[in-house]
C-alpha atoms as a PDB file:
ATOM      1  CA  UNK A   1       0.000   0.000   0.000  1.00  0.00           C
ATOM      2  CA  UNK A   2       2.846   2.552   0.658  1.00  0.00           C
ATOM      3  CA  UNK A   3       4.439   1.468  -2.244  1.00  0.00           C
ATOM      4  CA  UNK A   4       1.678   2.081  -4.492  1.00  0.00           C
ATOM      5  CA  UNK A   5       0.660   5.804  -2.766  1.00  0.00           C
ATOM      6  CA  UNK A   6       4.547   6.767  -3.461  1.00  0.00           C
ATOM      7  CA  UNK A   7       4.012   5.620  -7.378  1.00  0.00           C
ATOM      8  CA  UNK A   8       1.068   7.995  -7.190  1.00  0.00           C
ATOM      9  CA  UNK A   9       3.158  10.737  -5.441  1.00  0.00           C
ATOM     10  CA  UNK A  10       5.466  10.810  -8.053  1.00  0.00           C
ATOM     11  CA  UNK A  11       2.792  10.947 -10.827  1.00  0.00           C
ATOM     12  CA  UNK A  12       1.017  13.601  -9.290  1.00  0.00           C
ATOM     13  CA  UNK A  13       4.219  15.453  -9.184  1.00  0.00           C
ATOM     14  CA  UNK A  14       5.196  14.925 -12.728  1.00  0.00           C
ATOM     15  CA  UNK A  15       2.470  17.583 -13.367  1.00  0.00           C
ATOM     16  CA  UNK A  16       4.617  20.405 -12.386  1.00  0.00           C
ATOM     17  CA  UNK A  17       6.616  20.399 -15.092  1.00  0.00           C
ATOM     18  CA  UNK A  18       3.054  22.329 -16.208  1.00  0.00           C
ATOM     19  CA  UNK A  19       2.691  23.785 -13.567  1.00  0.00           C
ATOM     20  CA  UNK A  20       2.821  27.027 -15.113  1.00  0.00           C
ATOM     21  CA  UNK A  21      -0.367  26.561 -16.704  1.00  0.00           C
ATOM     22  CA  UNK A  22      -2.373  27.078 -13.370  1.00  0.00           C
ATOM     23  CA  UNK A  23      -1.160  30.948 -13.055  1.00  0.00           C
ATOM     24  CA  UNK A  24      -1.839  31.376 -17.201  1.00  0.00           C
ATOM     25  CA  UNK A  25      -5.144  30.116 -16.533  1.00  0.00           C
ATOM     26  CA  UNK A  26      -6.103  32.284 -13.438  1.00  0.00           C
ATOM     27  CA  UNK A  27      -4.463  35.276 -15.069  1.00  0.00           C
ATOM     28  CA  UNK A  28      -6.272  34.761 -19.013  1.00  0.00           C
ATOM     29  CA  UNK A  29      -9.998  34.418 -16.890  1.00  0.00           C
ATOM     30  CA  UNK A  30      -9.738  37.365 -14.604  1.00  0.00           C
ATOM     31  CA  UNK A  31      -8.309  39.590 -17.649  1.00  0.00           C
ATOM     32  CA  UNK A  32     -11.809  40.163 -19.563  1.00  0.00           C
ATOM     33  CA  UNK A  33     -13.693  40.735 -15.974  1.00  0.00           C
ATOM     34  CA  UNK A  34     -11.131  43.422 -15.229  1.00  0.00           C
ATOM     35  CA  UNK A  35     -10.672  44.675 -18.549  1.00  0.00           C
ATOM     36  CA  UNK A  36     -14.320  45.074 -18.918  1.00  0.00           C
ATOM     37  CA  UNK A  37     -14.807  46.457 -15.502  1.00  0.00           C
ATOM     38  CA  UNK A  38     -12.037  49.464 -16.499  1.00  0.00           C
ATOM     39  CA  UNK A  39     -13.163  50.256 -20.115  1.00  0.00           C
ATOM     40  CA  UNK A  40     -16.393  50.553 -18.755  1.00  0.00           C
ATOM     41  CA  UNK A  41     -15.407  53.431 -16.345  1.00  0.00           C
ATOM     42  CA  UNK A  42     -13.360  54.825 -18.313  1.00  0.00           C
ATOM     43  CA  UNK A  43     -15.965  55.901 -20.889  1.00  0.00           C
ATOM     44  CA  UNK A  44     -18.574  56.759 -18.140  1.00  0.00           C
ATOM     45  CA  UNK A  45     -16.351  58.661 -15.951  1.00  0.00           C
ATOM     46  CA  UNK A  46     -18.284  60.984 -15.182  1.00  0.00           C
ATOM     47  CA  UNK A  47     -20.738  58.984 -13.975  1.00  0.00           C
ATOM     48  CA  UNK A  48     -18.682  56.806 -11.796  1.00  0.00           C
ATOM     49  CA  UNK A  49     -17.182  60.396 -10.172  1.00  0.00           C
ATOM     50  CA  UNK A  50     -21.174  61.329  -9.713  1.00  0.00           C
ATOM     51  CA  UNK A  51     -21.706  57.329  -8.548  1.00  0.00           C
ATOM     52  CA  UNK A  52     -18.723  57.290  -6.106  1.00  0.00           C
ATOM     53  CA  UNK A  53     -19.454  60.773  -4.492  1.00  0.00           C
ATOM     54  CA  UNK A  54     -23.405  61.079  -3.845  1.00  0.00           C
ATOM     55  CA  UNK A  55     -24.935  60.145  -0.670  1.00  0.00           C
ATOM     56  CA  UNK A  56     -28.121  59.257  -2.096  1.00  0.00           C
ATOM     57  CA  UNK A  57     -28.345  57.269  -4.203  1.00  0.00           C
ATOM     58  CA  UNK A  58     -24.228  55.912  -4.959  1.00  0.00           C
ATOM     59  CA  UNK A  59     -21.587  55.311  -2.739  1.00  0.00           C
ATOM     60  CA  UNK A  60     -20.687  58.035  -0.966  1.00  0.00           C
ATOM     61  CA  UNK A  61     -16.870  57.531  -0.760  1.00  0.00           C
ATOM     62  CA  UNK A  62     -14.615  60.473   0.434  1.00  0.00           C
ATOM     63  CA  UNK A  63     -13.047  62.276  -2.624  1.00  0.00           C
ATOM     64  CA  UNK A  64     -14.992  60.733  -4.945  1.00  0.00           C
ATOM     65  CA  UNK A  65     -12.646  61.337  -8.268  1.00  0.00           C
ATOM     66  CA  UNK A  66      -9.380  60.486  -6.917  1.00  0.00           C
ATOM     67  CA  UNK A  67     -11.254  56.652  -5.979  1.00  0.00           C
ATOM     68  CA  UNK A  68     -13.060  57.053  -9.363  1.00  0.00           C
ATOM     69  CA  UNK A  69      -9.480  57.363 -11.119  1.00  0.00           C
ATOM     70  CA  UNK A  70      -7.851  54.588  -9.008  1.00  0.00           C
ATOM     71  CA  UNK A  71     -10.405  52.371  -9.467  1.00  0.00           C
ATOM     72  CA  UNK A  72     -10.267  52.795 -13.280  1.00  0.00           C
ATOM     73  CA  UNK A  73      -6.526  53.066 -13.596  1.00  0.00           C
ATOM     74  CA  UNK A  74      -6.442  49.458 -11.132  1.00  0.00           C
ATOM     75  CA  UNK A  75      -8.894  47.459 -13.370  1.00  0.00           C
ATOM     76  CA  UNK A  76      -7.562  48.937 -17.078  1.00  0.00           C
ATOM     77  CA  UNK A  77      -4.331  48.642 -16.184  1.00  0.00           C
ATOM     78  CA  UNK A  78      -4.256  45.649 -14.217  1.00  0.00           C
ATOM     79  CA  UNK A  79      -6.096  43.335 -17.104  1.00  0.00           C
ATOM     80  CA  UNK A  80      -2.761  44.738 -19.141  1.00  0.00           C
ATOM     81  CA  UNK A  81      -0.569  43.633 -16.390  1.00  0.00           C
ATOM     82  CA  UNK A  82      -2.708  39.898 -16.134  1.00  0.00           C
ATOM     83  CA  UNK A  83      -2.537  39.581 -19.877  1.00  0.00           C
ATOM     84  CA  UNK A  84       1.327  40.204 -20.358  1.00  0.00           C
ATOM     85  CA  UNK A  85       2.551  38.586 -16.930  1.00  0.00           C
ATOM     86  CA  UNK A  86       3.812  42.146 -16.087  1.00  0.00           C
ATOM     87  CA  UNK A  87       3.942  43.019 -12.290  1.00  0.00           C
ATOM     88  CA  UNK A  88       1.596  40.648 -11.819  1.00  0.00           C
ATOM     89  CA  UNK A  89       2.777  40.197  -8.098  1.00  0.00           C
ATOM     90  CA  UNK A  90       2.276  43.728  -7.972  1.00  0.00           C
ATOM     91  CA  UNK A  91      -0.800  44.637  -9.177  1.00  0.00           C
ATOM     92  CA  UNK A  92      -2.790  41.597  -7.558  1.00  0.00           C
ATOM     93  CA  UNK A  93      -2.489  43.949  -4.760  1.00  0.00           C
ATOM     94  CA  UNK A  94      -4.565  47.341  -5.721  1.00  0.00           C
ATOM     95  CA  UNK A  95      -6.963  44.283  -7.662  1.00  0.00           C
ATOM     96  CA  UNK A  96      -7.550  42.487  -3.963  1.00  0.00           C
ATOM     97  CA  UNK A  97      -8.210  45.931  -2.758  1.00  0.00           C
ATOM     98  CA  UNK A  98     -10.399  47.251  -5.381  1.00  0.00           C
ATOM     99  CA  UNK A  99     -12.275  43.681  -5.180  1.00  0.00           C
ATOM    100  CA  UNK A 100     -12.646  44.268  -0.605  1.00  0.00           C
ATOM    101  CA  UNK A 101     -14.056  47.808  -1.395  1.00  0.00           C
ATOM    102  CA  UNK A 102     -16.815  46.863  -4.117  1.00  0.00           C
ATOM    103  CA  UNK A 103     -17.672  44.016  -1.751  1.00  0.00           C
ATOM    104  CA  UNK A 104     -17.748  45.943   1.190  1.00  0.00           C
ATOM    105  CA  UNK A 105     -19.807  49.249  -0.461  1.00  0.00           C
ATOM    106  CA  UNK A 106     -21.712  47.285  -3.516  1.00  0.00           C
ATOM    107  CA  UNK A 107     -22.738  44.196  -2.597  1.00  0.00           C
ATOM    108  CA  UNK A 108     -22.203  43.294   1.139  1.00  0.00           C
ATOM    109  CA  UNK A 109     -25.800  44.500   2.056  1.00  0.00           C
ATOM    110  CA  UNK A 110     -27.129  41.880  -1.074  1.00  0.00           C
ATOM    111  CA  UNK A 111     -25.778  38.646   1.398  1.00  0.00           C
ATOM    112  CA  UNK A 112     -23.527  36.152  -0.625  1.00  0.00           C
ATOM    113  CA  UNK A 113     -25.407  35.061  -3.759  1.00  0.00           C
ATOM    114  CA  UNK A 114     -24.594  36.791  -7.388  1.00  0.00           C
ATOM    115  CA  UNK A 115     -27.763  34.660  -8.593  1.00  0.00           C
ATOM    116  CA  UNK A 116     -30.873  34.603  -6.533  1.00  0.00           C
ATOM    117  CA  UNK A 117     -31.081  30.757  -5.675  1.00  0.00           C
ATOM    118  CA  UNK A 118     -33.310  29.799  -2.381  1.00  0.00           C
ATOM    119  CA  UNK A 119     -31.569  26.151  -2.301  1.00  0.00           C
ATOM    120  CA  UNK A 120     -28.364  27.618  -2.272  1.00  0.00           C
ATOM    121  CA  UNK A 121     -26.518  27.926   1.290  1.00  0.00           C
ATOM    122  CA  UNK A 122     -26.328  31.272   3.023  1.00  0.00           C
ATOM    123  CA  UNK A 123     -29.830  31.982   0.721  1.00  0.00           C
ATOM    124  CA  UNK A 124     -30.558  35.386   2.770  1.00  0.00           C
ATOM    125  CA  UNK A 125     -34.823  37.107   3.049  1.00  0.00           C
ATOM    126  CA  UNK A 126     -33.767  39.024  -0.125  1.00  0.00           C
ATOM    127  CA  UNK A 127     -32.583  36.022  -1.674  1.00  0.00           C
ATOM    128  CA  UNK A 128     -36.040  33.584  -1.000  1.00  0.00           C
ATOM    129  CA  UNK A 129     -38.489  37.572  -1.685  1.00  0.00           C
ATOM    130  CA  UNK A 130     -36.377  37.355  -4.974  1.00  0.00           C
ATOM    131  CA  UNK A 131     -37.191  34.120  -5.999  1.00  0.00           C
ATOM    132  CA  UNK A 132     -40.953  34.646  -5.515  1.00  0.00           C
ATOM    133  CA  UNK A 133     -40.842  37.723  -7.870  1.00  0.00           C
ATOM    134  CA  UNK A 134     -39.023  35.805 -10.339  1.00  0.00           C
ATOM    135  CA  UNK A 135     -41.870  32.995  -9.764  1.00  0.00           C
ATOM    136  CA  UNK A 136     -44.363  35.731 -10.735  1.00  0.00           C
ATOM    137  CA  UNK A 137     -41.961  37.006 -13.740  1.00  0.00           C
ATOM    138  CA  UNK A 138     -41.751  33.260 -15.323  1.00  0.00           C
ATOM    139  CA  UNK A 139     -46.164  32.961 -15.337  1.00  0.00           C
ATOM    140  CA  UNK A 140     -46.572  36.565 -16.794  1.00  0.00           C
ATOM    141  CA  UNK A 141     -44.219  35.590 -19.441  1.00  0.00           C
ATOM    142  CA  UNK A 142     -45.483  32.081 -19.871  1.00  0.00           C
ATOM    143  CA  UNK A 143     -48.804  33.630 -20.024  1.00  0.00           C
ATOM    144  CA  UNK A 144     -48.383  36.401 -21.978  1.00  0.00           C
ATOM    145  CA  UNK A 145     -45.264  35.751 -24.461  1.00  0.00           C
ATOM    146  CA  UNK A 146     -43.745  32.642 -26.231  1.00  0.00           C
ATOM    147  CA  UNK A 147     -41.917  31.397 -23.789  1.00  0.00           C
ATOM    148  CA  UNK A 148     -40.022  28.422 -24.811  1.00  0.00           C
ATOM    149  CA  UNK A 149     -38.661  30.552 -27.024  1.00  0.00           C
ATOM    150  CA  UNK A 150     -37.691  34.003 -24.814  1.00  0.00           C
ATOM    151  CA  UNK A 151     -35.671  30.741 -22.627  1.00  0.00           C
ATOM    152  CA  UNK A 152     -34.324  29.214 -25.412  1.00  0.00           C
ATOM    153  CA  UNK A 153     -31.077  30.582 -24.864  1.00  0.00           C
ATOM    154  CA  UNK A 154     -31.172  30.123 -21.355  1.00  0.00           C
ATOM    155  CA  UNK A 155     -33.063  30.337 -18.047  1.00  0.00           C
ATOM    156  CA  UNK A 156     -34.872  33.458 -16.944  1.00  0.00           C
ATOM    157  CA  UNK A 157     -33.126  34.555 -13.594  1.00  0.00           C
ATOM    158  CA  UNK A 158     -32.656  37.408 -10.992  1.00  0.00           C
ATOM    159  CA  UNK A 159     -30.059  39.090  -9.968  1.00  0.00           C
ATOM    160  CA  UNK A 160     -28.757  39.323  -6.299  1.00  0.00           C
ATOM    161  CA  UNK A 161     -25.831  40.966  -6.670  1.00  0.00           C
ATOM    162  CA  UNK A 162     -23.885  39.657  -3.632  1.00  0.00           C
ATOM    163  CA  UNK A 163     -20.337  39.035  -2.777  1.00  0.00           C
ATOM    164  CA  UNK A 164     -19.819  36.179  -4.319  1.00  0.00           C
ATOM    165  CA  UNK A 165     -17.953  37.012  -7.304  1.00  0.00           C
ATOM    166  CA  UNK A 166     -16.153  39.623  -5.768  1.00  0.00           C
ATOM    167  CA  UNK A 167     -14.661  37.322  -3.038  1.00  0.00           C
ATOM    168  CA  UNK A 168     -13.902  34.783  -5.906  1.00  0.00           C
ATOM    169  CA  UNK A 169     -11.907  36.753  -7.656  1.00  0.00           C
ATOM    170  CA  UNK A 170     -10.350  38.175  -4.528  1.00  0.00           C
ATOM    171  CA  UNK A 171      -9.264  34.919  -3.736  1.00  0.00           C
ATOM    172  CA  UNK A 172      -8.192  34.019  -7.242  1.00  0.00           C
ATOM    173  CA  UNK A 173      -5.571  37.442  -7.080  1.00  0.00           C
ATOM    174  CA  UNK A 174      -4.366  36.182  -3.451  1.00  0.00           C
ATOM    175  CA  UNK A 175      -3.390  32.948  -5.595  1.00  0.00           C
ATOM    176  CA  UNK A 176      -1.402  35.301  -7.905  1.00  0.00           C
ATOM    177  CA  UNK A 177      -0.211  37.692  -5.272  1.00  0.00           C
ATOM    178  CA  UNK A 178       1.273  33.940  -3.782  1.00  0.00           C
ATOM    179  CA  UNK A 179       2.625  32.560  -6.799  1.00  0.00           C
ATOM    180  CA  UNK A 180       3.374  35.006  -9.275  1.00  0.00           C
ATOM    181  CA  UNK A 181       2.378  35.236 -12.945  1.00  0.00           C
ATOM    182  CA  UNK A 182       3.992  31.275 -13.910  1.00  0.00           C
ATOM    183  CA  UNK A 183       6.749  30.353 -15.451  1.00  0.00           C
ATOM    184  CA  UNK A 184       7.284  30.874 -19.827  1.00  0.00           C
ATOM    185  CA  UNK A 185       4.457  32.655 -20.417  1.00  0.00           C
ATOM    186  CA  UNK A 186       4.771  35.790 -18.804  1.00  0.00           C
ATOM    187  CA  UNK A 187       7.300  38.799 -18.646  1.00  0.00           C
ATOM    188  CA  UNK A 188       7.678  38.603 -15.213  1.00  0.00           C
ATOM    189  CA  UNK A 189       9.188  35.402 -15.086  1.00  0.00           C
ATOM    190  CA  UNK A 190      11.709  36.117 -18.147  1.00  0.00           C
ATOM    191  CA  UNK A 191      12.610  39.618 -16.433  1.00  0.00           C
ATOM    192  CA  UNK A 192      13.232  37.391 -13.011  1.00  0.00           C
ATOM    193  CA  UNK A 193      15.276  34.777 -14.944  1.00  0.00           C
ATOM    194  CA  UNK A 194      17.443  37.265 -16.893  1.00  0.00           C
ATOM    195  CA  UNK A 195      18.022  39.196 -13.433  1.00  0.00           C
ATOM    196  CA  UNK A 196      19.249  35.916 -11.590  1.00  0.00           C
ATOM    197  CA  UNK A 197      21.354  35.199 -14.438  1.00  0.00           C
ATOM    198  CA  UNK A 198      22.735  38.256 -14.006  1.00  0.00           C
ATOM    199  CA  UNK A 199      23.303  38.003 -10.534  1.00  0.00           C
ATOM    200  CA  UNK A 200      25.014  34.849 -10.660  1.00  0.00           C
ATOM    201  CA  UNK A 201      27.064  36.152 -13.381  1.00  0.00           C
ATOM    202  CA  UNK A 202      28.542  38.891 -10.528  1.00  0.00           C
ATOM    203  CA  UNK A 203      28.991  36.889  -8.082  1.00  0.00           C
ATOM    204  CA  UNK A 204      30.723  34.358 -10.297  1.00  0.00           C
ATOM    205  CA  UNK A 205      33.477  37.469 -10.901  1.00  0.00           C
ATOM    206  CA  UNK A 206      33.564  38.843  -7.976  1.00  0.00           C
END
């Protein structure tokens, strides 16, 4: 029984020699939800500024353009940084934040869920309220429109608007922060190796 659990050991560590494809992967999914995220405030940024600062009905964060132009400059340029393996390291850090203050000011009041689902654990009183409105939303459209055909390309649902995805991909840049952009595919790790080289190169001479 040892015997065969070391033979399995040693299989299961064969797989590092792709182990670079874990960081590619993590960096290549979170690059369209950040790229999208800054594109989009950069060409409403006025609107974010107005969003960020009012009291009523947005956020209303301290110095509302400075945060407005972090927050934009963190997810445009940090989707550059995640596609190119540039400062990845670096910017998972102003990403983790920018992902603790939309939870925190966005969604934390909306309970976990990013999908209303009353099955689901940690289902909150918005969460089960929701799913009786959408109950009401599927027979008006059953009744009223074609409806095989409005869900045809996929369910009708409702939006919660929780945490979740905002603590997933917090947790997904904590994995980067960790272990850096991965070997071959990335600038950082060709800027690190030609550095070493170079270090060892000095020391060699000196």
């Amino acid at each position: 029984m040892k015997n065969y659990l070391i033979k399995i050991h040693s299989l299961l560590n064969k797989t590092r020699k792709i182990d670079f494809l874990a960081p590619l992967l993590l960096r290549m999914y979170l690059v369209p939800v950040f790229w999208m995220a800054g594109t989009k405030k950069l060409e409403g940024f006025e609107g974010i500024v107005e969003w960020f600062g009012n009291t009523e009905w947005g956020l209303g964060l301290p110095f509302p353009f400075f945060m407005a132009f972090l927050a934009t400059a963190t997810e445009f340029l940090g989707a550059i940084a995640l596609f190119f393996g540039i400062g990845v390291r670096w910017f998972s850090l102003p990403l983790m934040f920018t992902m603790i203050v939309a939870a925190g000011t966005v969604h934390w009041d909306n309970g976990w869920q990013a999908i209303t689902d009353p099955s689901a654990p940690f289902a909150n009183e918005r969460v089960i309220e929701a799913s009786n409105k959408l109950g009401i939303i599927k027979e008006v459209l059953q009744e009223n429109t074609d409806y095989d055909y409005i869900t045809s390309s996929g369910s009708v649902v409702m939006l919660n608007n929780g945490i979740e995805f905002s603590v997933t991909y917090f947790i997904m840049l904590l994995a980067l922060l960790f272990m850096g952009a991965g070997r071959y595919v990335s600038v950082d790790y060709w800027i690190e190796r030609a550095l070493y080289k170079e270090q060892r190169a000095l020391s060699s001479t000196s």
